[in-house]
PDB file of N, CA and C in Angstrom:
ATOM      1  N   UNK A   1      83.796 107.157 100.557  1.00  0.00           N
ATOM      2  CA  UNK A   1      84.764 107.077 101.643  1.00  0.00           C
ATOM      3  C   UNK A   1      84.333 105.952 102.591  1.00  0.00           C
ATOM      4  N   UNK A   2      85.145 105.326 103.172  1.00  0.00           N
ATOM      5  CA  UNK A   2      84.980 104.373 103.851  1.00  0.00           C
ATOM      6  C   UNK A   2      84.954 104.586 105.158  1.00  0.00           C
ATOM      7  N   UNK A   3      83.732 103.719 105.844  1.00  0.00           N
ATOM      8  CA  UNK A   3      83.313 104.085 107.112  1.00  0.00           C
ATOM      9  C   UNK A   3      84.364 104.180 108.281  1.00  0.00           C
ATOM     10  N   UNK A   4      85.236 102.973 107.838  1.00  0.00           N
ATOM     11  CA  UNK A   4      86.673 103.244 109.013  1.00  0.00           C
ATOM     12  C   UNK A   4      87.763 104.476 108.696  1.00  0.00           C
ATOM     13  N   UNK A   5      87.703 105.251 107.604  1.00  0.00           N
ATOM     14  CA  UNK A   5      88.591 105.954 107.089  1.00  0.00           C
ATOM     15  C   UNK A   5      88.864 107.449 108.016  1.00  0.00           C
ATOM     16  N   UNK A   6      87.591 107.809 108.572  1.00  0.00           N
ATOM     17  CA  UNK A   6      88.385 108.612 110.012  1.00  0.00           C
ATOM     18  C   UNK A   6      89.061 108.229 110.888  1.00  0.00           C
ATOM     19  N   UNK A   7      88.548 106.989 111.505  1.00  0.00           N
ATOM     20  CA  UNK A   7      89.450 106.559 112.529  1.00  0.00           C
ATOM     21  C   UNK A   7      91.048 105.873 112.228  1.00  0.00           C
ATOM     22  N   UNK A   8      91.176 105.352 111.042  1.00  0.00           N
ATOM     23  CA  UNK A   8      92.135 105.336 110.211  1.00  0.00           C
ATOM     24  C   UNK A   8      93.026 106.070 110.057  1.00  0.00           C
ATOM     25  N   UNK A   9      92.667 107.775 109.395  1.00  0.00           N
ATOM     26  CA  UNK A   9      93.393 108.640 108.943  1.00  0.00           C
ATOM     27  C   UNK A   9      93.667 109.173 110.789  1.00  0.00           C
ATOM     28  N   UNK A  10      92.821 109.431 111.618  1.00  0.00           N
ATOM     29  CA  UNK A  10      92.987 109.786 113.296  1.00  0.00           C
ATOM     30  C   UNK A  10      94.304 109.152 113.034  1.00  0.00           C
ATOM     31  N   UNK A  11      94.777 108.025 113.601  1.00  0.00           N
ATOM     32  CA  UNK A  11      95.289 107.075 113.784  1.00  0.00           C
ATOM     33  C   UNK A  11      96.623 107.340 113.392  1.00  0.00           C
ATOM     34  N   UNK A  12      96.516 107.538 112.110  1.00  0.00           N
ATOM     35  CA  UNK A  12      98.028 108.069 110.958  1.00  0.00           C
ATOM     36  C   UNK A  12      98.439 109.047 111.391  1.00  0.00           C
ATOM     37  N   UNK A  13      97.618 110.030 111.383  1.00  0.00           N
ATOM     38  CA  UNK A  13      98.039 111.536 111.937  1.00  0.00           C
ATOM     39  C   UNK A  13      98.696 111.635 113.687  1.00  0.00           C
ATOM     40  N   UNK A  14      98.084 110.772 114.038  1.00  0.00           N
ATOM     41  CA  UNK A  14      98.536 110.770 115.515  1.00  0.00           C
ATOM     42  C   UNK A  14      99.699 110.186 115.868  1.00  0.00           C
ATOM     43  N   UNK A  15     100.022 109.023 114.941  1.00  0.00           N
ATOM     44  CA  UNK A  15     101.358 108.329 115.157  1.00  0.00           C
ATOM     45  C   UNK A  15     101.911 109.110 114.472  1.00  0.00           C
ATOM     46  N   UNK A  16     101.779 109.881 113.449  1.00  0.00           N
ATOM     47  CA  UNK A  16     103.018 110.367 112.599  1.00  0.00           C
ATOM     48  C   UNK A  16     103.334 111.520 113.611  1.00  0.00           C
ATOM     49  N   UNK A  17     103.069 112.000 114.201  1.00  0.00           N
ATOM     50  CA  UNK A  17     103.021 112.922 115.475  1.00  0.00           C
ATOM     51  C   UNK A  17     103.699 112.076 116.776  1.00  0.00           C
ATOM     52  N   UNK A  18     104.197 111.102 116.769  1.00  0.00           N
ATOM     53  CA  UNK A  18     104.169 110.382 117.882  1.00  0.00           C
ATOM     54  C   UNK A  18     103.843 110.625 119.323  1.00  0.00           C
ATOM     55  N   UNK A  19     102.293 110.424 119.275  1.00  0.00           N
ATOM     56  CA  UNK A  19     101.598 110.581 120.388  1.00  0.00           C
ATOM     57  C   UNK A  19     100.763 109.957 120.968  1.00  0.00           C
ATOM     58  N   UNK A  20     100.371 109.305 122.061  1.00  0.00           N
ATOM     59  CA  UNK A  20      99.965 108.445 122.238  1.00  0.00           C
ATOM     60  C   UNK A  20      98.255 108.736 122.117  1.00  0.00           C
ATOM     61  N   UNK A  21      97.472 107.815 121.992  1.00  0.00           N
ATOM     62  CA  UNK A  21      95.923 108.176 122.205  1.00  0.00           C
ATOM     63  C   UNK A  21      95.523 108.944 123.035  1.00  0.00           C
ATOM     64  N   UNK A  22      96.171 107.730 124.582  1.00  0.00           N
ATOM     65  CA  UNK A  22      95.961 108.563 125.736  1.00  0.00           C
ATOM     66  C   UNK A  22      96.213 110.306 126.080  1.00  0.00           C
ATOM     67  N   UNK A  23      97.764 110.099 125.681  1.00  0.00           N
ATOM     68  CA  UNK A  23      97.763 111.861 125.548  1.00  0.00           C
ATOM     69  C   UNK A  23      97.181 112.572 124.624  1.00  0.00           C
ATOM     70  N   UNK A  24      96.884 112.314 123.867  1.00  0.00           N
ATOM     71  CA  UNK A  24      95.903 112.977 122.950  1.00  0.00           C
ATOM     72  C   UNK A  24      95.311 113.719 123.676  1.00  0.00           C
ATOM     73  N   UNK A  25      94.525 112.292 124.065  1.00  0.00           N
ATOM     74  CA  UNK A  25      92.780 112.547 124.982  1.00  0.00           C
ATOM     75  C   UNK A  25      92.680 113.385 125.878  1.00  0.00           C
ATOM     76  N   UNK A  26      94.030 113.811 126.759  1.00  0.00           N
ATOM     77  CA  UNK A  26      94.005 114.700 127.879  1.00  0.00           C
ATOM     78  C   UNK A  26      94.751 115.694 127.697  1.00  0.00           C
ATOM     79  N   UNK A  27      95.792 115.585 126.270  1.00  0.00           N
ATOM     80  CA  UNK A  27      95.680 117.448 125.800  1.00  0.00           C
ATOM     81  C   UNK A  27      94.581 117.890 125.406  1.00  0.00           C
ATOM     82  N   UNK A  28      93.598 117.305 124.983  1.00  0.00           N
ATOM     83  CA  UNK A  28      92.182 117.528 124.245  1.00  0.00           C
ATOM     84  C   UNK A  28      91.631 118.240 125.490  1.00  0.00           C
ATOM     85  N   UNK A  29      91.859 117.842 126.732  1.00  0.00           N
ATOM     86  CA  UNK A  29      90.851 118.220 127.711  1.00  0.00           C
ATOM     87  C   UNK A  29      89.638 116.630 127.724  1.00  0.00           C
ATOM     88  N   UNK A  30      90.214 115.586 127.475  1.00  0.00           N
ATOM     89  CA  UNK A  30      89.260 114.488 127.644  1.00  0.00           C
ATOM     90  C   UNK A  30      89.205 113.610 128.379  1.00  0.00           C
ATOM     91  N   UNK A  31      88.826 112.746 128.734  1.00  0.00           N
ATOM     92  CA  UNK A  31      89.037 111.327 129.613  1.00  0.00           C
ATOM     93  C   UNK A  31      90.201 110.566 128.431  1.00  0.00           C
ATOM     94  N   UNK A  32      90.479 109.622 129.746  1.00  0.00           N
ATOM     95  CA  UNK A  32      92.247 109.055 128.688  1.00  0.00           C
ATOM     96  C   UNK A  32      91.531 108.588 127.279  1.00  0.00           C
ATOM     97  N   UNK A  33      90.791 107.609 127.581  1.00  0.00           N
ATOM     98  CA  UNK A  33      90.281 106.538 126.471  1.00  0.00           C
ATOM     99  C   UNK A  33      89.241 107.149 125.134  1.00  0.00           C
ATOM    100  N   UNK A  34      89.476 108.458 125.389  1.00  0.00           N
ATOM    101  CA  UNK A  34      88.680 109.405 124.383  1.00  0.00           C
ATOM    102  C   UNK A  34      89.466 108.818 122.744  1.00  0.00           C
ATOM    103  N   UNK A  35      90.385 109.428 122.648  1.00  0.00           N
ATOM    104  CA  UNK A  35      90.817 109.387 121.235  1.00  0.00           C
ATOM    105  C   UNK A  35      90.565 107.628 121.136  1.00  0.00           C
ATOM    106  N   UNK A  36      91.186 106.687 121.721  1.00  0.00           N
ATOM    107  CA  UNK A  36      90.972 105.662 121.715  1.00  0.00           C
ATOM    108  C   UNK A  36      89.262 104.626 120.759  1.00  0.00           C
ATOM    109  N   UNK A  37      88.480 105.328 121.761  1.00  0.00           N
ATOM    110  CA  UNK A  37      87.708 105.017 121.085  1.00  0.00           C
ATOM    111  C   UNK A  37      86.812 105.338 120.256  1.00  0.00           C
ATOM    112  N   UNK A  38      87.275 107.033 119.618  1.00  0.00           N
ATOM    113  CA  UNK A  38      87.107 107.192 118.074  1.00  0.00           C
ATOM    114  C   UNK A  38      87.716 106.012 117.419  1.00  0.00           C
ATOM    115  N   UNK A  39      89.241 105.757 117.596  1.00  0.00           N
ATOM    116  CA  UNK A  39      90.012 105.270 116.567  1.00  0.00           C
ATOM    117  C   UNK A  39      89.499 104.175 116.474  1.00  0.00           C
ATOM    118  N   UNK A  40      88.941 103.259 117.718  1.00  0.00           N
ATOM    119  CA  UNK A  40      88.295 101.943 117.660  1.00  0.00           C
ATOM    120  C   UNK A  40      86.762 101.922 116.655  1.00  0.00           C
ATOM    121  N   UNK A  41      86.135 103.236 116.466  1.00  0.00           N
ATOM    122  CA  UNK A  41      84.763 103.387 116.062  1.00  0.00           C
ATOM    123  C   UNK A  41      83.586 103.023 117.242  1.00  0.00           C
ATOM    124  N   UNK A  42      83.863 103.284 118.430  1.00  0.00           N
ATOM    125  CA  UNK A  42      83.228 103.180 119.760  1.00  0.00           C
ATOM    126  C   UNK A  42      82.153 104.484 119.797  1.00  0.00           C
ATOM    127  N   UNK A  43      82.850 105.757 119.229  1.00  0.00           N
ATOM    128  CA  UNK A  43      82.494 107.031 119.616  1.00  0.00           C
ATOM    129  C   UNK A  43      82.361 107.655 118.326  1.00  0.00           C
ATOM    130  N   UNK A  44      81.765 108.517 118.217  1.00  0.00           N
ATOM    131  CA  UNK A  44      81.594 109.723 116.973  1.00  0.00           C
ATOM    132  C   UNK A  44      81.673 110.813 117.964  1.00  0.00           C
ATOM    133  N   UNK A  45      82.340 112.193 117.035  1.00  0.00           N
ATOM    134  CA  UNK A  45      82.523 113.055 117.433  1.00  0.00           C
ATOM    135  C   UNK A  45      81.599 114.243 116.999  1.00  0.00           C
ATOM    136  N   UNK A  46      81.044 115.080 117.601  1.00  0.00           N
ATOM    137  CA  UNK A  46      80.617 116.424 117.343  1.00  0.00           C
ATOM    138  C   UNK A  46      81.790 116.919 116.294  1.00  0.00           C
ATOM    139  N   UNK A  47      81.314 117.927 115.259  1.00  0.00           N
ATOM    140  CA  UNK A  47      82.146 118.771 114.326  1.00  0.00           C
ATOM    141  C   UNK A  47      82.857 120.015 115.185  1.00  0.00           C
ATOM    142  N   UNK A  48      82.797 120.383 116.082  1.00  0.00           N
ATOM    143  CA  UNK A  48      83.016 120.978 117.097  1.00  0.00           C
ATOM    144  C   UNK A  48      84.867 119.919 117.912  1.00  0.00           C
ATOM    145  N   UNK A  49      84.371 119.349 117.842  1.00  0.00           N
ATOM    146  CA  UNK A  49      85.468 117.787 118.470  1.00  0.00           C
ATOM    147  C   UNK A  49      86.361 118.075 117.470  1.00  0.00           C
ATOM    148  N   UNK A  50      85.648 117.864 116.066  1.00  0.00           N
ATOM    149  CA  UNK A  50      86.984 117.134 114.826  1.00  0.00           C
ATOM    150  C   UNK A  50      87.964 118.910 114.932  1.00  0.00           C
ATOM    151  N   UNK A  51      87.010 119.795 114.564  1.00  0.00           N
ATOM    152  CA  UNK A  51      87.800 121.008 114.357  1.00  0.00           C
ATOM    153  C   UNK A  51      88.625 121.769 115.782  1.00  0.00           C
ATOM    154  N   UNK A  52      88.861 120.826 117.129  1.00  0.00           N
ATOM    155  CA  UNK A  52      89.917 120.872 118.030  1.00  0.00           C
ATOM    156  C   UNK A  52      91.064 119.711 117.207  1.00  0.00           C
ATOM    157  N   UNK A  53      90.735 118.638 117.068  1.00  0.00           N
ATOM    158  CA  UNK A  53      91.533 117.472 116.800  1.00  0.00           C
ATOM    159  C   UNK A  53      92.178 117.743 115.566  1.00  0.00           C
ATOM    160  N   UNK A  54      91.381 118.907 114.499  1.00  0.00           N
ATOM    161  CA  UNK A  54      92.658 119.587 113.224  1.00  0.00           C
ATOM    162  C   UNK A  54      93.628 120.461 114.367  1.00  0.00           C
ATOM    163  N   UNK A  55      93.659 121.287 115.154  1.00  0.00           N
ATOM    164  CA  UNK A  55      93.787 122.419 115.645  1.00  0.00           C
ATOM    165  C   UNK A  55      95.721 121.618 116.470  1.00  0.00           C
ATOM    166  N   UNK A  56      94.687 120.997 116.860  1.00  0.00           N
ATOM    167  CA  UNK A  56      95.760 120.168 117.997  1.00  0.00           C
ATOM    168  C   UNK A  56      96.316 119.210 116.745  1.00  0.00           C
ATOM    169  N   UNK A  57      96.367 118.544 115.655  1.00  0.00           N
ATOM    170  CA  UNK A  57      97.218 117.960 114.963  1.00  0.00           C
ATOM    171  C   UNK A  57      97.628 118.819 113.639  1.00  0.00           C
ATOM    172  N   UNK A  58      97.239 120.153 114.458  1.00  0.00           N
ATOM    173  CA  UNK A  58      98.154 121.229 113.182  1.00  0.00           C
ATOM    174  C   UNK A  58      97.794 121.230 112.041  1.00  0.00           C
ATOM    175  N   UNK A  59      96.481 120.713 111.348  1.00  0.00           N
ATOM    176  CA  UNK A  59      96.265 120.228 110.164  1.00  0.00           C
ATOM    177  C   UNK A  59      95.118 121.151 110.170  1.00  0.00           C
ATOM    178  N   UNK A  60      94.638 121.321 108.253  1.00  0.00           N
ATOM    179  CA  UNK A  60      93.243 121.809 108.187  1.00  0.00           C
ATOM    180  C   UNK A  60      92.228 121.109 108.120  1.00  0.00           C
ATOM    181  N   UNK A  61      91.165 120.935 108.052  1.00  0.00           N
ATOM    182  CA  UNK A  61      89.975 119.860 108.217  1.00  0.00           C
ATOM    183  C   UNK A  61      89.946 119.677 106.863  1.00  0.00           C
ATOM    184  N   UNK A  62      90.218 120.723 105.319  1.00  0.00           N
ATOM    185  CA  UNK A  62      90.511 119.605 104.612  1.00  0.00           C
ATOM    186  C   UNK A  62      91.128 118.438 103.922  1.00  0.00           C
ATOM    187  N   UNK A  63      92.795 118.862 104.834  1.00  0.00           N
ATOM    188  CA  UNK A  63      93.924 117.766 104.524  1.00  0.00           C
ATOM    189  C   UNK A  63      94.023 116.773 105.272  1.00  0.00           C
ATOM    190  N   UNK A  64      92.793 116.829 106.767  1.00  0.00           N
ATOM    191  CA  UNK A  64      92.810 115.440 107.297  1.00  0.00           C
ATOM    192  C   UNK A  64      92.281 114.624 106.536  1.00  0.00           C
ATOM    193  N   UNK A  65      91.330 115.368 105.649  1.00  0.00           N
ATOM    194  CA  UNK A  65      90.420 114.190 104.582  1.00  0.00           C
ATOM    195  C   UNK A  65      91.082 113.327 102.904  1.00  0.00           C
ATOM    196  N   UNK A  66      92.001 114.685 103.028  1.00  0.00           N
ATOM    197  CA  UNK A  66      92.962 114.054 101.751  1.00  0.00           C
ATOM    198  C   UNK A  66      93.748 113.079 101.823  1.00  0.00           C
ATOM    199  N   UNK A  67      93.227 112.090 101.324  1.00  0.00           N
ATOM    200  CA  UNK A  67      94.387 110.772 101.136  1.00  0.00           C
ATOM    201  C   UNK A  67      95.462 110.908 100.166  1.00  0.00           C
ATOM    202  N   UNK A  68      95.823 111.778  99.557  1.00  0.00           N
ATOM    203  CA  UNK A  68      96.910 112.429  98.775  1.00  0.00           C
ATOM    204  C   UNK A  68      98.046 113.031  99.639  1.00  0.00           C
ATOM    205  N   UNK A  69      98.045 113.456 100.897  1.00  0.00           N
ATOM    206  CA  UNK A  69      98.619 113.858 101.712  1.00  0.00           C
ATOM    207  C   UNK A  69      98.650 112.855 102.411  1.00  0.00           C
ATOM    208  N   UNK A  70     100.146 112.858 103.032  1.00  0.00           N
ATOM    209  CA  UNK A  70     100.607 111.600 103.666  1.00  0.00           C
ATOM    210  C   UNK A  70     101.936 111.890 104.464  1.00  0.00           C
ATOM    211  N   UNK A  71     102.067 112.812 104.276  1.00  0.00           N
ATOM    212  CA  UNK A  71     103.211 113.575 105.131  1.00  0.00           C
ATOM    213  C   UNK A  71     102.655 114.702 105.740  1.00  0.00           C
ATOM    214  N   UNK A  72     101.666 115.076 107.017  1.00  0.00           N
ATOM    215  CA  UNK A  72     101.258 116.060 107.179  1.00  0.00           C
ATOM    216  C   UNK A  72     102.025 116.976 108.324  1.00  0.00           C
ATOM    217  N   UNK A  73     102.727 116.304 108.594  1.00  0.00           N
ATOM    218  CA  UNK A  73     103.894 116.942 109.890  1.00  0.00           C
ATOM    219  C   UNK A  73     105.197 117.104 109.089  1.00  0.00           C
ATOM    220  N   UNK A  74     105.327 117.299 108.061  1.00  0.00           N
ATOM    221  CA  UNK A  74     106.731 117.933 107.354  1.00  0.00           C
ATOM    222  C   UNK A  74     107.017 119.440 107.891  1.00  0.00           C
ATOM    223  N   UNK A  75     108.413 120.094 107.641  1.00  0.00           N
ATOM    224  CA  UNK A  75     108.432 121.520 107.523  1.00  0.00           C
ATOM    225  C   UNK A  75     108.139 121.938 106.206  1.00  0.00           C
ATOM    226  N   UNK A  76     107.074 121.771 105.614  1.00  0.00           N
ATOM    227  CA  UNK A  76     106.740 122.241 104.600  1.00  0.00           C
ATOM    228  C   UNK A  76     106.714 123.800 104.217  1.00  0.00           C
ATOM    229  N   UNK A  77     106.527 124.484 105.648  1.00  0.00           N
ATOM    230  CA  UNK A  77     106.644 126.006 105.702  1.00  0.00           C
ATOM    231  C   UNK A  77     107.905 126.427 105.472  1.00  0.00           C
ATOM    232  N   UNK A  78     108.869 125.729 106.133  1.00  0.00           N
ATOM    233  CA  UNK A  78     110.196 125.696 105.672  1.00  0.00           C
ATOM    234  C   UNK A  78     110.860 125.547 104.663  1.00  0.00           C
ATOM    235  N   UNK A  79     110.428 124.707 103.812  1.00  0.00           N
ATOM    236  CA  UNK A  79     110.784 123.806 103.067  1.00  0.00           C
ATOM    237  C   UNK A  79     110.222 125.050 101.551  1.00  0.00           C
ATOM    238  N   UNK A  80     108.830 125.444 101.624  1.00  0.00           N
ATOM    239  CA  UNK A  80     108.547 126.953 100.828  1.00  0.00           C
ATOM    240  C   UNK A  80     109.182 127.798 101.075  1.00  0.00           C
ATOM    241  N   UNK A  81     109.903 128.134 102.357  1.00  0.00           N
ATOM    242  CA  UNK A  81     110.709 129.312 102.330  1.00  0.00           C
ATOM    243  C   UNK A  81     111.906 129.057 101.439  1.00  0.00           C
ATOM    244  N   UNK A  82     112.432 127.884 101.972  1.00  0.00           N
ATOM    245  CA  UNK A  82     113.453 128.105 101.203  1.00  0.00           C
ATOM    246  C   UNK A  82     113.883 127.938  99.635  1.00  0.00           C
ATOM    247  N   UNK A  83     112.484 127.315  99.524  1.00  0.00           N
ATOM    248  CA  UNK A  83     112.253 126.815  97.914  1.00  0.00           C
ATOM    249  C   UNK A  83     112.703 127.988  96.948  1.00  0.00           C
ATOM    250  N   UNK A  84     111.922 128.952  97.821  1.00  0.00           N
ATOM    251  CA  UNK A  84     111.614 130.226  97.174  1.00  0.00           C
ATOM    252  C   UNK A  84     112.472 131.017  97.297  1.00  0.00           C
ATOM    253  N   UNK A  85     113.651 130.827  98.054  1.00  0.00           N
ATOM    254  CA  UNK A  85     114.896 131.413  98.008  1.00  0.00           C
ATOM    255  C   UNK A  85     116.203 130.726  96.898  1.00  0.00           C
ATOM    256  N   UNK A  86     115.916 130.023  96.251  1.00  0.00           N
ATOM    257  CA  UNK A  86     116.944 129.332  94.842  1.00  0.00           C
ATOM    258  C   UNK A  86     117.063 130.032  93.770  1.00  0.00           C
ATOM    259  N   UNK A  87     117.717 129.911  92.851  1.00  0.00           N
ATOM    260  CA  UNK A  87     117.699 130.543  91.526  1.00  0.00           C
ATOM    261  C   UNK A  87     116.549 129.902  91.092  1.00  0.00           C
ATOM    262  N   UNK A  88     116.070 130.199  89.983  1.00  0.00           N
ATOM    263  CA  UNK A  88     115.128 129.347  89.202  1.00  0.00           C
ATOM    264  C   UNK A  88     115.222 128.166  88.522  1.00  0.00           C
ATOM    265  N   UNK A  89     116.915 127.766  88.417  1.00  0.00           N
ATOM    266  CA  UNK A  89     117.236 126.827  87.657  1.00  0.00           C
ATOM    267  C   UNK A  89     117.367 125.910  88.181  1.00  0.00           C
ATOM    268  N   UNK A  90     117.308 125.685  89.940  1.00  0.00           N
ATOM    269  CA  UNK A  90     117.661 125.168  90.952  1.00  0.00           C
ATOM    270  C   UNK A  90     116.196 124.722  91.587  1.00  0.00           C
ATOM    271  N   UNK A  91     115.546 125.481  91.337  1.00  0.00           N
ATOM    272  CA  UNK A  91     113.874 125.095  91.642  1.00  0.00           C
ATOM    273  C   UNK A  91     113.240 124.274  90.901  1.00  0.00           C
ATOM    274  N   UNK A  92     113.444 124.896  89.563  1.00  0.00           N
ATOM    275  CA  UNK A  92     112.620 123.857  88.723  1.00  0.00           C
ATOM    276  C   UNK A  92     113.638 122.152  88.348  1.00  0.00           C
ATOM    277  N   UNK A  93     114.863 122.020  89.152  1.00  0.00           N
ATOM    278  CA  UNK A  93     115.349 120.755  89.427  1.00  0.00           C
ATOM    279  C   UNK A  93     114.340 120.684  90.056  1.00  0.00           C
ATOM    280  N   UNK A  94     114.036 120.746  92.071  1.00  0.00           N
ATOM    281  CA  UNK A  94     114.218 120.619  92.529  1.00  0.00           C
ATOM    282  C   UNK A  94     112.065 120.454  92.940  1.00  0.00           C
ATOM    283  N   UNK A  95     111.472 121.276  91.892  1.00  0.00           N
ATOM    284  CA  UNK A  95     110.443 120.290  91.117  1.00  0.00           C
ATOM    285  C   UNK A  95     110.108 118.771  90.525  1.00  0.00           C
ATOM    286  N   UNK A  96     111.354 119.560  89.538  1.00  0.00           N
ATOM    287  CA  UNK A  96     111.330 117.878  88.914  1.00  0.00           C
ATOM    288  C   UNK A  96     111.459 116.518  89.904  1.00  0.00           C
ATOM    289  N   UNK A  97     112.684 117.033  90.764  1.00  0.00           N
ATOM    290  CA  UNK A  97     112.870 115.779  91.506  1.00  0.00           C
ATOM    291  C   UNK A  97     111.284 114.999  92.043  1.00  0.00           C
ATOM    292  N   UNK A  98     110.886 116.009  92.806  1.00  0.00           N
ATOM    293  CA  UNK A  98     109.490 115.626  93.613  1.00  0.00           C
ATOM    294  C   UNK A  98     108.247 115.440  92.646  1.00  0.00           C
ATOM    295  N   UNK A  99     108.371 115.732  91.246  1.00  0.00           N
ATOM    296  CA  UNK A  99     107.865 114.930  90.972  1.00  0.00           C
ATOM    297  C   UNK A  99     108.069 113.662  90.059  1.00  0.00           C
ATOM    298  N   UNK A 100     109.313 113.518  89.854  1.00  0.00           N
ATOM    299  CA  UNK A 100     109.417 111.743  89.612  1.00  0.00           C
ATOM    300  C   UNK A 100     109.513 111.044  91.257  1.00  0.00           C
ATOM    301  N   UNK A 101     109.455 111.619  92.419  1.00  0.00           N
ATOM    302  CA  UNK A 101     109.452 110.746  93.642  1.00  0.00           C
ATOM    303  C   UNK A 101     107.969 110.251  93.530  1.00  0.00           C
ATOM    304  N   UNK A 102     107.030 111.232  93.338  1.00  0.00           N
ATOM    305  CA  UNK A 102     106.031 111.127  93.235  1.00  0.00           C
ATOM    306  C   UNK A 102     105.534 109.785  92.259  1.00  0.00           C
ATOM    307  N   UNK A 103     105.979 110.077  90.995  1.00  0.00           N
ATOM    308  CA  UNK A 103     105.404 108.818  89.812  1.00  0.00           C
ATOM    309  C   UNK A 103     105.892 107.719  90.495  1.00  0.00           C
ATOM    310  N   UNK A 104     107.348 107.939  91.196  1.00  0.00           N
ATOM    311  CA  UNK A 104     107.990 106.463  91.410  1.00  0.00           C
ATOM    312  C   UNK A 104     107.620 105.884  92.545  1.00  0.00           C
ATOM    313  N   UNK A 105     106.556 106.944  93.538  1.00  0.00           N
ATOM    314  CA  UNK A 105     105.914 106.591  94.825  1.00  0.00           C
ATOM    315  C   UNK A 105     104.717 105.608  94.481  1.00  0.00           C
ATOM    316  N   UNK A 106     103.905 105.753  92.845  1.00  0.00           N
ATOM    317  CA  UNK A 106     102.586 105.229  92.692  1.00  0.00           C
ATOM    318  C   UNK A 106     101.525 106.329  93.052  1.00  0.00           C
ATOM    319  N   UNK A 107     101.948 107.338  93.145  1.00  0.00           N
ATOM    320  CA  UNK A 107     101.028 107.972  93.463  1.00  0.00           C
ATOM    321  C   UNK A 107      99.784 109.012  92.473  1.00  0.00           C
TER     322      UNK A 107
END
């Protein structure tokens, strides 16, 4: 893994959230320039830090690390409920689809 790849993935997760650093830093309970200068690589965080910063970006500590995940603010909870409410013949489309998005994403 690459040494910039926290402050990186920080970064992704926070814009895909559209939120600014600053607010980050002071929903965190931090000084403004906190998240900031993780994302810059200024600061390292206590494991204590990262597991508020899953908490507060809704994520688990191990899908901040997955680079396979790339949509982490979807209604995905939603999106299982209702999956799971189709016929079966309608699901396993609806499989298929996501995964030729997938092959045709490169992924």
């Amino acid at each position: 893994m690459d040494e910039s790849f926290f402050a990186d993935r920080l970064r992704l997760l926070r814009n895909e959230r559209n939120i600014s650093a600053r607010e980050m830093s002071l929903e965190l309970g931090q000084n403004e320039s906190y998240i900031n200068k993780i994302e810059t690589g200024q600061r390292s965080i206590p494991m204590s830090a990262f597991f508020k910063i899953c908490d507060f970006l809704n994520i688990s500590p191990a899908d901040f690390f997955d680079e396979k995940i790339r949509n982490t603010q979807s209604n995905s909870d939603s999106f299982i409920t209702l999956y799971k409410q189709l016929p079966q013949n309608y699901a396993n489309h609806i499989y298929s689809v996501m995964q030729d998005l997938i092959k045709a994403s490169g992924m």
